[in-house]
Protein backbone atom coordinates (compact mmCIF):
# COMPACT_ATOMS: atom_id res chain seq x y z
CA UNK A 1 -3.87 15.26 -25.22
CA UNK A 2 -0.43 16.56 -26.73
CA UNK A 3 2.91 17.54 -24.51
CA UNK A 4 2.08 20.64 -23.34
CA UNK A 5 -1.58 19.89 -22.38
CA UNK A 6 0.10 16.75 -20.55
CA UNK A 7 2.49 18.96 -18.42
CA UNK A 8 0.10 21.66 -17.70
CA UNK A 9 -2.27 18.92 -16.21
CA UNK A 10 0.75 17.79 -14.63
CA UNK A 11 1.78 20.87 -12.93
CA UNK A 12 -2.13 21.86 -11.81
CA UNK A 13 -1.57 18.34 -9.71
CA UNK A 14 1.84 18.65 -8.37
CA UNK A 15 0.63 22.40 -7.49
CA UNK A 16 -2.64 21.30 -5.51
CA UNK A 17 -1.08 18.78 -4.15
CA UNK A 18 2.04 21.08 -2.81
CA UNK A 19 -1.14 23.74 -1.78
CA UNK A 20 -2.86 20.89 0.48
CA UNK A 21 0.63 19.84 2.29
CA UNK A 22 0.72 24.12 3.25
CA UNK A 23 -3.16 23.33 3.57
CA UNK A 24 -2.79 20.38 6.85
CA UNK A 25 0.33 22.37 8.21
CA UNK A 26 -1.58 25.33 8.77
CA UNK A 27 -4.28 23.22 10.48
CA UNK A 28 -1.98 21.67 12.84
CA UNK A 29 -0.20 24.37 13.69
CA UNK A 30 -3.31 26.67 13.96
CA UNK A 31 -5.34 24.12 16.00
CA UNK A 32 -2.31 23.06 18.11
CA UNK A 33 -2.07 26.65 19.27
CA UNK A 34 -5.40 26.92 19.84
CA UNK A 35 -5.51 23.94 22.45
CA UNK A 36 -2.45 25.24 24.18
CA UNK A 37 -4.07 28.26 24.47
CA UNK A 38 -6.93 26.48 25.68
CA UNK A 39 -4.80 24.23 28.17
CA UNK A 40 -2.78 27.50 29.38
CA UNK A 41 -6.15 29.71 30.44
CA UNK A 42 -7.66 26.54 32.50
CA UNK A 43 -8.87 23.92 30.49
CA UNK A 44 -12.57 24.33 30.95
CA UNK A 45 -14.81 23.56 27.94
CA UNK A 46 -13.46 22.75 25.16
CA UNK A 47 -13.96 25.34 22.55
CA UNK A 48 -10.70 24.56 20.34
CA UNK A 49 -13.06 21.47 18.62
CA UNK A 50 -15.01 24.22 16.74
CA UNK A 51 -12.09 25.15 14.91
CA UNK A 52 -10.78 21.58 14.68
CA UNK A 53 -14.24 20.07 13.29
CA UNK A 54 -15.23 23.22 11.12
CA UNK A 55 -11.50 23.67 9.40
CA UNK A 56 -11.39 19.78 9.41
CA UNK A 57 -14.68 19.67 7.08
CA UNK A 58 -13.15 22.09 5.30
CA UNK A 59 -9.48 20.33 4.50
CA UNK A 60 -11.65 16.85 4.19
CA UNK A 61 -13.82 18.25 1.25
CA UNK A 62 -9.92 19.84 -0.13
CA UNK A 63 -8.20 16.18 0.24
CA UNK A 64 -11.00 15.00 -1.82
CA UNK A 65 -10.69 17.38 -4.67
CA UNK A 66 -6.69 16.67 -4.90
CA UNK A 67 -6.86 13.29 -4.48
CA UNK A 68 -9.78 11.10 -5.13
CA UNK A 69 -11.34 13.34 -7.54
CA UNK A 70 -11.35 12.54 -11.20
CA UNK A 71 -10.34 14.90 -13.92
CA UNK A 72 -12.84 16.02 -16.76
CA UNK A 73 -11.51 13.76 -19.64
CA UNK A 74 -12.91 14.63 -23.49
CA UNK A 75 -14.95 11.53 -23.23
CA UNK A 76 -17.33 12.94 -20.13
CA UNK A 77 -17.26 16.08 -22.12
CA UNK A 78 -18.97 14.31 -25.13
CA UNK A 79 -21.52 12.34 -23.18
CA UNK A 80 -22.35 15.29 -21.53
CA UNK A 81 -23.32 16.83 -24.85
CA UNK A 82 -24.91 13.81 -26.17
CA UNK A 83 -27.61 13.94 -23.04
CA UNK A 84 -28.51 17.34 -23.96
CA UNK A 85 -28.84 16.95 -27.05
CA UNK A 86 -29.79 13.20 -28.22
CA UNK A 87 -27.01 11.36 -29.99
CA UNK A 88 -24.98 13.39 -32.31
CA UNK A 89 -25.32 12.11 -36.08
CA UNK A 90 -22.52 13.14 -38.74
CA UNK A 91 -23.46 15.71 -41.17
């Protein structure tokens, strides 16, 4: 991987990662409106948790991608290519 492939990885991180910070904030501040509104118009059942638990899925499967998930490297590329197509031999 040269320089500029380097930073371009680089900045694809630093950018997801800024995008899932914006990502949570909107869920708090989203969901925490939605419970006062919840708490302000009598507290009955307590629909807010659809929004909570469906969003929550949601920003679960994003945390994963940003931070737990690997990147592609060449090497997966080339095994890859190797199952589908037996070993590769030199020419």
């Amino acid at each position: 991987m040269n320089s500029e492939d380097g930073r371009a990885a680089a900045m694809k991180r630093l950018k997801d990662k800024r995008d899932f910070r914006n990502h949570v904030a909107a869920y708090v501040l989203v969901n925490t409106l939605l419970v006062v509104i919840w708490a302000v118009s009598g507290a009955g059942y307590f629909w807010p948790i659809w929004s909570i638990a469906g969003w929550g899925i949601g920003l679960a499967f994003n945390a994963w991608a940003v931070y737990f998930e690997r990147p592609i490297t060449e090497d997966d590329i080339r095994k890859e290519m190797e199952r589908d197509r037996g070993p590769m031999t030199p020419s």
